[in-house]
PDB file of N, CA and C in Angstrom:
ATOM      1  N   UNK A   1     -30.723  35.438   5.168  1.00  0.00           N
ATOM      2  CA  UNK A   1     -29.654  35.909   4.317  1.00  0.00           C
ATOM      3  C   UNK A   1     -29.034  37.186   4.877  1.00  0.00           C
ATOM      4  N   UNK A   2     -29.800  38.149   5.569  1.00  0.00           N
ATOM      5  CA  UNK A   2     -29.425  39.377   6.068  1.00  0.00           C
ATOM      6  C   UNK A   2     -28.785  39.279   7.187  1.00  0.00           C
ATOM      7  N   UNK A   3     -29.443  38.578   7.808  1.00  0.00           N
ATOM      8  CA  UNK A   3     -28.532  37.900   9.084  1.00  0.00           C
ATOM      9  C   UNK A   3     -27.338  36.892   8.856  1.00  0.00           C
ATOM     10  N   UNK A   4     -26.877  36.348   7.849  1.00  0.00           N
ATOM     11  CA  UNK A   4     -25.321  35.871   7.742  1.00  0.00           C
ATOM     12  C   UNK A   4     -24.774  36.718   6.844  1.00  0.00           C
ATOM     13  N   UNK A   5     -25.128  37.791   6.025  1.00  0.00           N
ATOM     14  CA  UNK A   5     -24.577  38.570   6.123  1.00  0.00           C
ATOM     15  C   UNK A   5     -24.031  39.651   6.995  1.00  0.00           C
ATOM     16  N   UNK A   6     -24.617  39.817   7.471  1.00  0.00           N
ATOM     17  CA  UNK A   6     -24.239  40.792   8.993  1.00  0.00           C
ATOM     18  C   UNK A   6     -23.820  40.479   9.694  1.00  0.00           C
ATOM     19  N   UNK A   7     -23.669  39.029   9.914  1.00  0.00           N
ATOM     20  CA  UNK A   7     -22.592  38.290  10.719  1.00  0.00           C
ATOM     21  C   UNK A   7     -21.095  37.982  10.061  1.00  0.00           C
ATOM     22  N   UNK A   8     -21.157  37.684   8.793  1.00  0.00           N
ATOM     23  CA  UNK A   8     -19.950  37.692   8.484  1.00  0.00           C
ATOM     24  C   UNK A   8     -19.381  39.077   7.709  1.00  0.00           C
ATOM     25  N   UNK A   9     -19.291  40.227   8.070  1.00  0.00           N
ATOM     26  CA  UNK A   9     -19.199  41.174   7.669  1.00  0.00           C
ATOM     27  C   UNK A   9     -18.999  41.992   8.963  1.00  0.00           C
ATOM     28  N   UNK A  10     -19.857  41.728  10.198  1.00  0.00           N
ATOM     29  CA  UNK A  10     -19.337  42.273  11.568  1.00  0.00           C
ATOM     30  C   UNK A  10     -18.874  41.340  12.207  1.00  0.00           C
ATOM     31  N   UNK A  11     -19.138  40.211  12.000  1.00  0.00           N
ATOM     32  CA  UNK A  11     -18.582  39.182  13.075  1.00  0.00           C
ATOM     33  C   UNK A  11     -20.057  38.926  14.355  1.00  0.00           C
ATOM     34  N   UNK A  12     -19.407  37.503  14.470  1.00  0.00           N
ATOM     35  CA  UNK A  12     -20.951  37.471  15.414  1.00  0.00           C
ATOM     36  C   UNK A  12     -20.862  37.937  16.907  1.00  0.00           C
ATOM     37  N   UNK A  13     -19.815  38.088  17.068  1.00  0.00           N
ATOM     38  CA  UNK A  13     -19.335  38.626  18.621  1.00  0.00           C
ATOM     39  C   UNK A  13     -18.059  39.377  19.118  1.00  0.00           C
ATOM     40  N   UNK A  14     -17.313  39.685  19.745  1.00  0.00           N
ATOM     41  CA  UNK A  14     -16.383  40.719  19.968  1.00  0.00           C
ATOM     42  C   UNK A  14     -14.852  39.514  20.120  1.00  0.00           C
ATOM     43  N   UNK A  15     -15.364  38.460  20.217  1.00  0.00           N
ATOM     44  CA  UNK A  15     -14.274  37.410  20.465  1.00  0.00           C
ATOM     45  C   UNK A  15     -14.579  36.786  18.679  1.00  0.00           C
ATOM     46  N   UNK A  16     -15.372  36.488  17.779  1.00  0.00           N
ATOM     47  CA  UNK A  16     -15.198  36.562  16.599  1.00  0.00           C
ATOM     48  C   UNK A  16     -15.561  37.433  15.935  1.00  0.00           C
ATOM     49  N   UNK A  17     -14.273  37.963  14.890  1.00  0.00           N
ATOM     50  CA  UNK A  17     -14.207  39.109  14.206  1.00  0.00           C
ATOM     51  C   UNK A  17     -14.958  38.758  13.072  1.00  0.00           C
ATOM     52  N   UNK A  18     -15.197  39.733  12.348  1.00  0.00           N
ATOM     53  CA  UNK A  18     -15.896  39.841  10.965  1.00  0.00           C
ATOM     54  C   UNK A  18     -14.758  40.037   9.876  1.00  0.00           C
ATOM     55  N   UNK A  19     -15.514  40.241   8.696  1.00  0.00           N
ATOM     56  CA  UNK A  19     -14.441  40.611   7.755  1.00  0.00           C
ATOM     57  C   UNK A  19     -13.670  41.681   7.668  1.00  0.00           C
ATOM     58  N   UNK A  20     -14.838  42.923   8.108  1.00  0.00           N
ATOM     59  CA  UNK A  20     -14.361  44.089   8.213  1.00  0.00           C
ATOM     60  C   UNK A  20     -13.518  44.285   9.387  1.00  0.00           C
ATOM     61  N   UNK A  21     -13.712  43.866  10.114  1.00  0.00           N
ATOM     62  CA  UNK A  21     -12.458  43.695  11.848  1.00  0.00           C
ATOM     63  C   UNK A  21     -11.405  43.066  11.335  1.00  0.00           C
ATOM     64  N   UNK A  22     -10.854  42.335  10.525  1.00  0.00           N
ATOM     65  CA  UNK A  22      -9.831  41.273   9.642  1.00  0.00           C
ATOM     66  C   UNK A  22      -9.060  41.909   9.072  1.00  0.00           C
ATOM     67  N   UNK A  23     -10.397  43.027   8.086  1.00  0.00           N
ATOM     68  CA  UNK A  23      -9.729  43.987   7.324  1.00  0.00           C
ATOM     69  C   UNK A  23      -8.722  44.888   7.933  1.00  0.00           C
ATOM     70  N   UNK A  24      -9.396  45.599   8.679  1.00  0.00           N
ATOM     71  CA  UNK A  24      -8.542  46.852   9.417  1.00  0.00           C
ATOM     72  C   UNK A  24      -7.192  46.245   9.767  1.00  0.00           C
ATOM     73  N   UNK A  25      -7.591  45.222  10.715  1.00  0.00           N
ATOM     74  CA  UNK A  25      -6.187  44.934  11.675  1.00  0.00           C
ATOM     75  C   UNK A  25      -4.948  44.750  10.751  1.00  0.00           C
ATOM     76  N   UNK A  26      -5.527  43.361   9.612  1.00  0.00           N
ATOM     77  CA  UNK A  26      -4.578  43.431   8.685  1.00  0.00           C
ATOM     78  C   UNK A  26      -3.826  44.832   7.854  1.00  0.00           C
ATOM     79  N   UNK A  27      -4.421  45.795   7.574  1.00  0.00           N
ATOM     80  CA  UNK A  27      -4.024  47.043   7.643  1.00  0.00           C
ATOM     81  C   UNK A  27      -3.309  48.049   8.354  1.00  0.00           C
ATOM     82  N   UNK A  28      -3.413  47.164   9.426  1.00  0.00           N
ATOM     83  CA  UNK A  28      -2.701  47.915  10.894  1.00  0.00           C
ATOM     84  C   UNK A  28      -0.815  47.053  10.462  1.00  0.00           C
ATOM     85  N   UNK A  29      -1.756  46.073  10.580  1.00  0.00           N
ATOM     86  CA  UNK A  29      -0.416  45.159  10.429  1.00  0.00           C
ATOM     87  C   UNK A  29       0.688  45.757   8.767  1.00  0.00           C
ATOM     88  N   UNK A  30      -0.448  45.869   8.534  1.00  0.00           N
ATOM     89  CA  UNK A  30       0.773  46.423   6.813  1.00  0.00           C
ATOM     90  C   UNK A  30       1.720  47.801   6.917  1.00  0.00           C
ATOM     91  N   UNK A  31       0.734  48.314   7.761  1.00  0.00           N
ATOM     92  CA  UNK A  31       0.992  50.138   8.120  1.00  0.00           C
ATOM     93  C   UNK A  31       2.385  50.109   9.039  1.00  0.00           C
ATOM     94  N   UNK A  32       2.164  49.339   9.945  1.00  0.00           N
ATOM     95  CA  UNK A  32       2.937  49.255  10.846  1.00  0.00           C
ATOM     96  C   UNK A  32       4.550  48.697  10.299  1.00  0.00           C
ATOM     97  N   UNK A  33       4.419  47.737   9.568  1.00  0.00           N
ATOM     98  CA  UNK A  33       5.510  46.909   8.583  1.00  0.00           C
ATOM     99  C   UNK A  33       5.882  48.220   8.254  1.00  0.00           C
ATOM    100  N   UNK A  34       5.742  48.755   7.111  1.00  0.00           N
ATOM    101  CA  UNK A  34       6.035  49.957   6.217  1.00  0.00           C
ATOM    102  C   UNK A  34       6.632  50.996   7.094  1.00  0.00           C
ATOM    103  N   UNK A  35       6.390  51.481   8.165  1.00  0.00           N
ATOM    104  CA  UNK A  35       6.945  52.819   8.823  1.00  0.00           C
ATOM    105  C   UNK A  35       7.922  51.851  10.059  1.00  0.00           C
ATOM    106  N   UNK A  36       8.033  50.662  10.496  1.00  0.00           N
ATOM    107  CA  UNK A  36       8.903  49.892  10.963  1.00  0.00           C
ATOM    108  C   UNK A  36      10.190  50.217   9.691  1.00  0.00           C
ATOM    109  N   UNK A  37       9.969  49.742   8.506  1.00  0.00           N
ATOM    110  CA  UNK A  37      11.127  49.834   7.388  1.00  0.00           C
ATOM    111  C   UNK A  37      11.339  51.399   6.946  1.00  0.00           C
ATOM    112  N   UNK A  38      11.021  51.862   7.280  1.00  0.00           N
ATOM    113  CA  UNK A  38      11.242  53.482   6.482  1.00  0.00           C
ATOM    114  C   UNK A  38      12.218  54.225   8.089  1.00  0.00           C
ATOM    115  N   UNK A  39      11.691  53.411   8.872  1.00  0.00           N
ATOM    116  CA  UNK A  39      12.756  54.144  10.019  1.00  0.00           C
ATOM    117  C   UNK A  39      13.759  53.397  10.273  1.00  0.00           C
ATOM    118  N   UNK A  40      14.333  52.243   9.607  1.00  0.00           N
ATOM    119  CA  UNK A  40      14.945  51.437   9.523  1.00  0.00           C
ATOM    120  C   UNK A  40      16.043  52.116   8.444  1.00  0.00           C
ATOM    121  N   UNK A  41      15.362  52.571   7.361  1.00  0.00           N
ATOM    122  CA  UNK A  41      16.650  52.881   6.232  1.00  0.00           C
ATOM    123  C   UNK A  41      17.028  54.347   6.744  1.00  0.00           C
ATOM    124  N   UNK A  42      16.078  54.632   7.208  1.00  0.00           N
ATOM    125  CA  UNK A  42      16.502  56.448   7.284  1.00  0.00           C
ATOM    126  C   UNK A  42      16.359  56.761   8.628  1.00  0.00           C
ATOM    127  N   UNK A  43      16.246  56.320  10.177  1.00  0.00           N
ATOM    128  CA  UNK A  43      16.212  56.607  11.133  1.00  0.00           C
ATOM    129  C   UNK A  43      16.418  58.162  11.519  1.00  0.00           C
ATOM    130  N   UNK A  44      14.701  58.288  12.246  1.00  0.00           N
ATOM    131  CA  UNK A  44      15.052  60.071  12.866  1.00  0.00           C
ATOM    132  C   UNK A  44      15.866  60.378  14.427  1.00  0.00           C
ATOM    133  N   UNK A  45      16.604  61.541  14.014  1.00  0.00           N
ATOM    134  CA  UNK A  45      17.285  61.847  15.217  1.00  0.00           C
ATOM    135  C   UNK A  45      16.410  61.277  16.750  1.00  0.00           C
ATOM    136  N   UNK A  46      15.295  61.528  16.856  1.00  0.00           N
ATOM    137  CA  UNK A  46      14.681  61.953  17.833  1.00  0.00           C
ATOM    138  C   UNK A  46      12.940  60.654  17.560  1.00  0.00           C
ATOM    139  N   UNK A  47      13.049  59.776  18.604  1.00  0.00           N
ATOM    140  CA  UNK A  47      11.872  59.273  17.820  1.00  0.00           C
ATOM    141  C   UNK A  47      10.829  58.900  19.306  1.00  0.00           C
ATOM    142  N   UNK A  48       9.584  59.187  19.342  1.00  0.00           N
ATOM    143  CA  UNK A  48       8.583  59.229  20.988  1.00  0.00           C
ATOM    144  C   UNK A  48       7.465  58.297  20.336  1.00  0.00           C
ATOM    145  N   UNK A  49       7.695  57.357  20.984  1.00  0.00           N
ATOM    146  CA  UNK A  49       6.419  56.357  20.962  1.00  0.00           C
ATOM    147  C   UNK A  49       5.383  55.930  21.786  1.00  0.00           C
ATOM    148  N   UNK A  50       3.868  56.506  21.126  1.00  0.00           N
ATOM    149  CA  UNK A  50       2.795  56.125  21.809  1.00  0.00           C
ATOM    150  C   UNK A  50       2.459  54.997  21.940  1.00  0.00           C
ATOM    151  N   UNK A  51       1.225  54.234  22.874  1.00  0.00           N
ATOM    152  CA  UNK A  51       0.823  53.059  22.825  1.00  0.00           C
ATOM    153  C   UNK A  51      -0.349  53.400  22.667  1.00  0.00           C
ATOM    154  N   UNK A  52      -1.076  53.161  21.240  1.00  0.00           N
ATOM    155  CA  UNK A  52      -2.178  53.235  21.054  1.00  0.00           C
ATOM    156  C   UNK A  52      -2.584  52.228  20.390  1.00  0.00           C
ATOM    157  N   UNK A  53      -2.509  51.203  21.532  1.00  0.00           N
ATOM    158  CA  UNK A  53      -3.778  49.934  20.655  1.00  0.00           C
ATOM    159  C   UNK A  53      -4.715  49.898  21.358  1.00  0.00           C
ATOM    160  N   UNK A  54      -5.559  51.189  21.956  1.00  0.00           N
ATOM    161  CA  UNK A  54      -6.851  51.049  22.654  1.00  0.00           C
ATOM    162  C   UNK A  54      -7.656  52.015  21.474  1.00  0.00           C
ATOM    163  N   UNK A  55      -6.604  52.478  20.191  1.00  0.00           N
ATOM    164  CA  UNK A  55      -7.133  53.589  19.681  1.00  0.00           C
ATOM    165  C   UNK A  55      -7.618  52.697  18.571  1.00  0.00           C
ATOM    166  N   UNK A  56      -8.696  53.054  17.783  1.00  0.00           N
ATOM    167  CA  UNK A  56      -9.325  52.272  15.930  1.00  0.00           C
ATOM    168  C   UNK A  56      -8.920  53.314  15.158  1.00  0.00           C
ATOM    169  N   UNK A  57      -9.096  52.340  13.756  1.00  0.00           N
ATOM    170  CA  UNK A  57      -8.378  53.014  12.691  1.00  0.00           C
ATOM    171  C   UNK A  57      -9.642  54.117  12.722  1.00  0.00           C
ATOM    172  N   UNK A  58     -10.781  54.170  12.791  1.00  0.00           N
ATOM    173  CA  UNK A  58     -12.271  55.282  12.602  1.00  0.00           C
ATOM    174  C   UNK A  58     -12.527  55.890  13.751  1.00  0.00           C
ATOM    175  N   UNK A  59     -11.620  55.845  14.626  1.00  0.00           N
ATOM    176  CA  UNK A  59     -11.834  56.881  16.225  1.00  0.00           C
ATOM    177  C   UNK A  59     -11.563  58.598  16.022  1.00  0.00           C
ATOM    178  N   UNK A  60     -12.032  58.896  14.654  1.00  0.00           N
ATOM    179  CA  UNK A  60     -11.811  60.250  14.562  1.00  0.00           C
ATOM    180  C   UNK A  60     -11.908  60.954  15.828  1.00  0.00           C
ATOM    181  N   UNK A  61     -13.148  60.597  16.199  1.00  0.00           N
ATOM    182  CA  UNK A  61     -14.138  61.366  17.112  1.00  0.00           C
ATOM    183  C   UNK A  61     -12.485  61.392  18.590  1.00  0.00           C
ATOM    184  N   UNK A  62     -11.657  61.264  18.773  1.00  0.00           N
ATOM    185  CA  UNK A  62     -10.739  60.810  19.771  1.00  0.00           C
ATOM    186  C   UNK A  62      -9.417  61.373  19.287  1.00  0.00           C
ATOM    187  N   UNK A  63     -10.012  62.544  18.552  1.00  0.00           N
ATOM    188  CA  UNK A  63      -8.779  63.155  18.244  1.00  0.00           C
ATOM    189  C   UNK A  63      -8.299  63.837  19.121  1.00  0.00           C
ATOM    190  N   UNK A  64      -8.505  64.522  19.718  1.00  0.00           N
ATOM    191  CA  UNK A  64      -8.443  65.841  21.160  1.00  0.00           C
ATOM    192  C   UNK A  64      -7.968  64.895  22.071  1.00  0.00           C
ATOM    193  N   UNK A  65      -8.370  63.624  22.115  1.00  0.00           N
ATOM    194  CA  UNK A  65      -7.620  62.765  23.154  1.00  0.00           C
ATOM    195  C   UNK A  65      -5.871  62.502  23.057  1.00  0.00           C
ATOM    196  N   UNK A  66      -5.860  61.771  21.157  1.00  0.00           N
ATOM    197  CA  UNK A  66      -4.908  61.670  21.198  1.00  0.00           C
ATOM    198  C   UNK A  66      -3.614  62.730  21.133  1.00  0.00           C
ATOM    199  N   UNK A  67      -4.100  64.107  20.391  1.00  0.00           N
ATOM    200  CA  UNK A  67      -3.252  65.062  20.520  1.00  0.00           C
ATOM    201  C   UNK A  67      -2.936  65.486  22.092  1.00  0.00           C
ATOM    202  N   UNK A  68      -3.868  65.190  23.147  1.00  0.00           N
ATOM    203  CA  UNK A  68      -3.196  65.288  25.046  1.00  0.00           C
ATOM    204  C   UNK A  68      -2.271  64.296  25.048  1.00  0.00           C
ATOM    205  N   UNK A  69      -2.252  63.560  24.768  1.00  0.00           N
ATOM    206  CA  UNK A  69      -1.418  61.924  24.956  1.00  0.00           C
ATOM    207  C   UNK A  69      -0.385  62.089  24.172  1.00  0.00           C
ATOM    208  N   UNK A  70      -0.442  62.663  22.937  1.00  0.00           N
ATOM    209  CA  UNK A  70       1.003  63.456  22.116  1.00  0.00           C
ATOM    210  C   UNK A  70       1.648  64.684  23.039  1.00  0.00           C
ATOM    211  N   UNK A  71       0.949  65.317  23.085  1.00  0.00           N
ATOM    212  CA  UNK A  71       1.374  66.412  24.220  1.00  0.00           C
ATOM    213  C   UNK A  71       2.116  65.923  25.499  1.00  0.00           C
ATOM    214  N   UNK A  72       1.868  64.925  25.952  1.00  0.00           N
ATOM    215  CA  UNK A  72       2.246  64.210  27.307  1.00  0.00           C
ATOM    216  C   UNK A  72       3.462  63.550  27.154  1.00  0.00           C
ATOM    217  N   UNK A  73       3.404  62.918  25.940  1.00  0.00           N
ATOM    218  CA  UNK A  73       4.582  62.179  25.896  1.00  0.00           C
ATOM    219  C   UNK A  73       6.082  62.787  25.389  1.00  0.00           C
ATOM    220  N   UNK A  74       5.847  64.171  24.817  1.00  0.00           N
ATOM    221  CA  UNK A  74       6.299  65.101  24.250  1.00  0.00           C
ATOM    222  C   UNK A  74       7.547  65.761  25.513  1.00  0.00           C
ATOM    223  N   UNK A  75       6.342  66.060  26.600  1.00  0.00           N
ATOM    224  CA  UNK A  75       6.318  66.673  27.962  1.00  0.00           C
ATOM    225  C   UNK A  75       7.413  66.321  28.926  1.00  0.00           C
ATOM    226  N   UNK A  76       7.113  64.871  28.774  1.00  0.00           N
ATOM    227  CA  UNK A  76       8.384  63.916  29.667  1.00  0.00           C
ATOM    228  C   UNK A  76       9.428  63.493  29.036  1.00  0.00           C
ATOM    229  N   UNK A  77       9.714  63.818  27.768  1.00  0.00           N
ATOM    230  CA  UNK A  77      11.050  63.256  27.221  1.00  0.00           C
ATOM    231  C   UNK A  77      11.520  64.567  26.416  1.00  0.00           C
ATOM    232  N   UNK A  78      11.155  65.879  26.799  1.00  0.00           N
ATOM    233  CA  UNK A  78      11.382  67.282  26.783  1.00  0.00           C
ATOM    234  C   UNK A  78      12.872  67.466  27.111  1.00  0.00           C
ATOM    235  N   UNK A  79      13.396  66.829  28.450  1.00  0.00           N
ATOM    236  CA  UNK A  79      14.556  67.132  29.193  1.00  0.00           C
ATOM    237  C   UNK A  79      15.722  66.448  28.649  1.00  0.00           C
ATOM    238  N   UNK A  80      15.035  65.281  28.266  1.00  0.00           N
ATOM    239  CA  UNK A  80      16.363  64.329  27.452  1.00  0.00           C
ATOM    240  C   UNK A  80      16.068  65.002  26.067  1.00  0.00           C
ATOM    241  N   UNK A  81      15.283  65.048  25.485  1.00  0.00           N
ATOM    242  CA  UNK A  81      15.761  65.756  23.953  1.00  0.00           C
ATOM    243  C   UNK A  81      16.339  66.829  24.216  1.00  0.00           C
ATOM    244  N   UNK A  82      16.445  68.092  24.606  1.00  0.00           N
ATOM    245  CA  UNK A  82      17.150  69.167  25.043  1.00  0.00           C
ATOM    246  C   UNK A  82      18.872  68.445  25.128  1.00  0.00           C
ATOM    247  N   UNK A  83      18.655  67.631  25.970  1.00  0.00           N
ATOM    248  CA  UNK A  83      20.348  67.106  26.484  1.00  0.00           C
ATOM    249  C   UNK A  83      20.812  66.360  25.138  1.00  0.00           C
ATOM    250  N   UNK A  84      19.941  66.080  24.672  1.00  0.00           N
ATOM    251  CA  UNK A  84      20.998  65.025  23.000  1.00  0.00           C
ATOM    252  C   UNK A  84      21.219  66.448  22.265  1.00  0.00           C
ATOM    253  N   UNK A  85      19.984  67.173  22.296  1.00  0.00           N
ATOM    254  CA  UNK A  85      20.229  68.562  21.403  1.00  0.00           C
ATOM    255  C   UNK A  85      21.962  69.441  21.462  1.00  0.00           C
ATOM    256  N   UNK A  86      21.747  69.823  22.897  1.00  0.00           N
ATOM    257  CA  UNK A  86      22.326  70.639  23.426  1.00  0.00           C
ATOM    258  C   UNK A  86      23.822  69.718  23.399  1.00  0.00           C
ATOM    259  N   UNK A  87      23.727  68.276  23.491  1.00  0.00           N
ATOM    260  CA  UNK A  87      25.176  67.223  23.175  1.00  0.00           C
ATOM    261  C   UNK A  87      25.438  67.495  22.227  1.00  0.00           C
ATOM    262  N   UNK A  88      24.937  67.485  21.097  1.00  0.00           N
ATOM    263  CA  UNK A  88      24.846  67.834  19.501  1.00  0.00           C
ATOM    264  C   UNK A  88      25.670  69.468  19.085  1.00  0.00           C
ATOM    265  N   UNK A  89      25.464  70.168  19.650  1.00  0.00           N
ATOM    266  CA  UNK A  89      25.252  71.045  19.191  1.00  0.00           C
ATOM    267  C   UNK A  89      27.030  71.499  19.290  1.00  0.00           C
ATOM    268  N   UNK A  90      27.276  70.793  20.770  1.00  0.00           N
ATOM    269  CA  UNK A  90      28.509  71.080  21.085  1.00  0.00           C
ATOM    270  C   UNK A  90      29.549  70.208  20.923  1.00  0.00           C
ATOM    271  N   UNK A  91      29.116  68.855  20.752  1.00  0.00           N
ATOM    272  CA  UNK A  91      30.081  67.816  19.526  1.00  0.00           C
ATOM    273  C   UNK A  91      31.376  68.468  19.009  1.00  0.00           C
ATOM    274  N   UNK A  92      32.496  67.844  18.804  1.00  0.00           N
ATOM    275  CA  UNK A  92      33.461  69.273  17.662  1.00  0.00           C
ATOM    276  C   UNK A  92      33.367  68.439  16.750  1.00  0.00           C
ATOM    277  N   UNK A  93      33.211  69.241  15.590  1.00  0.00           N
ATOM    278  CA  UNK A  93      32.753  68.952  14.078  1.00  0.00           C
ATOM    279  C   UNK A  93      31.484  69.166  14.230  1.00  0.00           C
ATOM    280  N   UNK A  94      30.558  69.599  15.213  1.00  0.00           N
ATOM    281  CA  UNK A  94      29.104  69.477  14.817  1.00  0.00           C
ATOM    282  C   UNK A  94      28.841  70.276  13.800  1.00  0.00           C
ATOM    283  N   UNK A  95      27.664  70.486  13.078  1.00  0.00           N
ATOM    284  CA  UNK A  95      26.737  71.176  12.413  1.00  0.00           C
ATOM    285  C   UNK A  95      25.709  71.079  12.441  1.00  0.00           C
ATOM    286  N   UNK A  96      25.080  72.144  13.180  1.00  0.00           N
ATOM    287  CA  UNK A  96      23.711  71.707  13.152  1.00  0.00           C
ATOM    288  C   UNK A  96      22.572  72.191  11.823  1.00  0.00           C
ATOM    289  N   UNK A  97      23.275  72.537  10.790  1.00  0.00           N
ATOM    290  CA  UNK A  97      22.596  72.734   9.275  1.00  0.00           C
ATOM    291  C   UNK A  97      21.935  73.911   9.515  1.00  0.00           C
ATOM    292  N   UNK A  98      22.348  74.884  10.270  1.00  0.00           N
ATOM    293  CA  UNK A  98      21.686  76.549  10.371  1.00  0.00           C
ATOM    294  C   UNK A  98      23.092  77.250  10.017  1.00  0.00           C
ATOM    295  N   UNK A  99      22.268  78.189   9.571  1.00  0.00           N
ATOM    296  CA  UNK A  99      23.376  78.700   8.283  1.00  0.00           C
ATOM    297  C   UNK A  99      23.424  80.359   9.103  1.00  0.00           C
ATOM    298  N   UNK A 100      24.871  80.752   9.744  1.00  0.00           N
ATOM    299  CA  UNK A 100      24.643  81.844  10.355  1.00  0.00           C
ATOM    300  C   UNK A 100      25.521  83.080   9.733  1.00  0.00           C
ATOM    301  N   UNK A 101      25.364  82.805   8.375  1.00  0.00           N
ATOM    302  CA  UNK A 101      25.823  84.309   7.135  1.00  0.00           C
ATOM    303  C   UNK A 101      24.237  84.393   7.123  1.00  0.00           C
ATOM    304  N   UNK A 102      24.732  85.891   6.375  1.00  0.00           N
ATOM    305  CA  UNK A 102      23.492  86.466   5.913  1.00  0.00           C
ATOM    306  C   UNK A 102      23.319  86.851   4.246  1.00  0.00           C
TER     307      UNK A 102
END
């Protein structure tokens, strides 16, 4: 009994998932839906996308990793955000919503 429980709850091998492996992903999958549609109605100026499907939803411990890999990707698309900025800024009609009364 302990043993098909523990199998269907971890899965019996890395090629079959368990419930709890089912769980997450499907969660991944919902998470992902939801912030797909929220940048859809309201799109940000400026948007840098990681590839982290080597990362789990419980990889706390891989935080310091992923904040280098935020940092990195930040790093190389530094020069083009500056240039949309700096396009922006000088647009006629721009505003860039800084308020320069006092």
């Amino acid at each position: 009994m302990r043993r098909l429980l523990k199998r269907q709850v971890l899965g019996r091998n890395e090629v079959t998932p368990g419930i709890s492996t089912v769980m997450v992903e499907a969660f991944n999958i919902v998470q992902d839906r939801i912030a797909r549609s929220r940048l859809a109605g309201d799109p940000p100026d400026a948007l840098i996308n990681l590839r982290l499907s080597d990362i789990g939803l419980f990889d706390f411990h891989r935080a310091d990793e992923l904040i280098d890999r935020g940092e990195e990707a930040a790093k190389r698309h530094l020069a083009e955000l500056r240039r949309e900025i700096d396009a922006r800024r000088h647009a006629p009609g721009a505003h860039t919503g800084i308020s320069t009364h006092a």
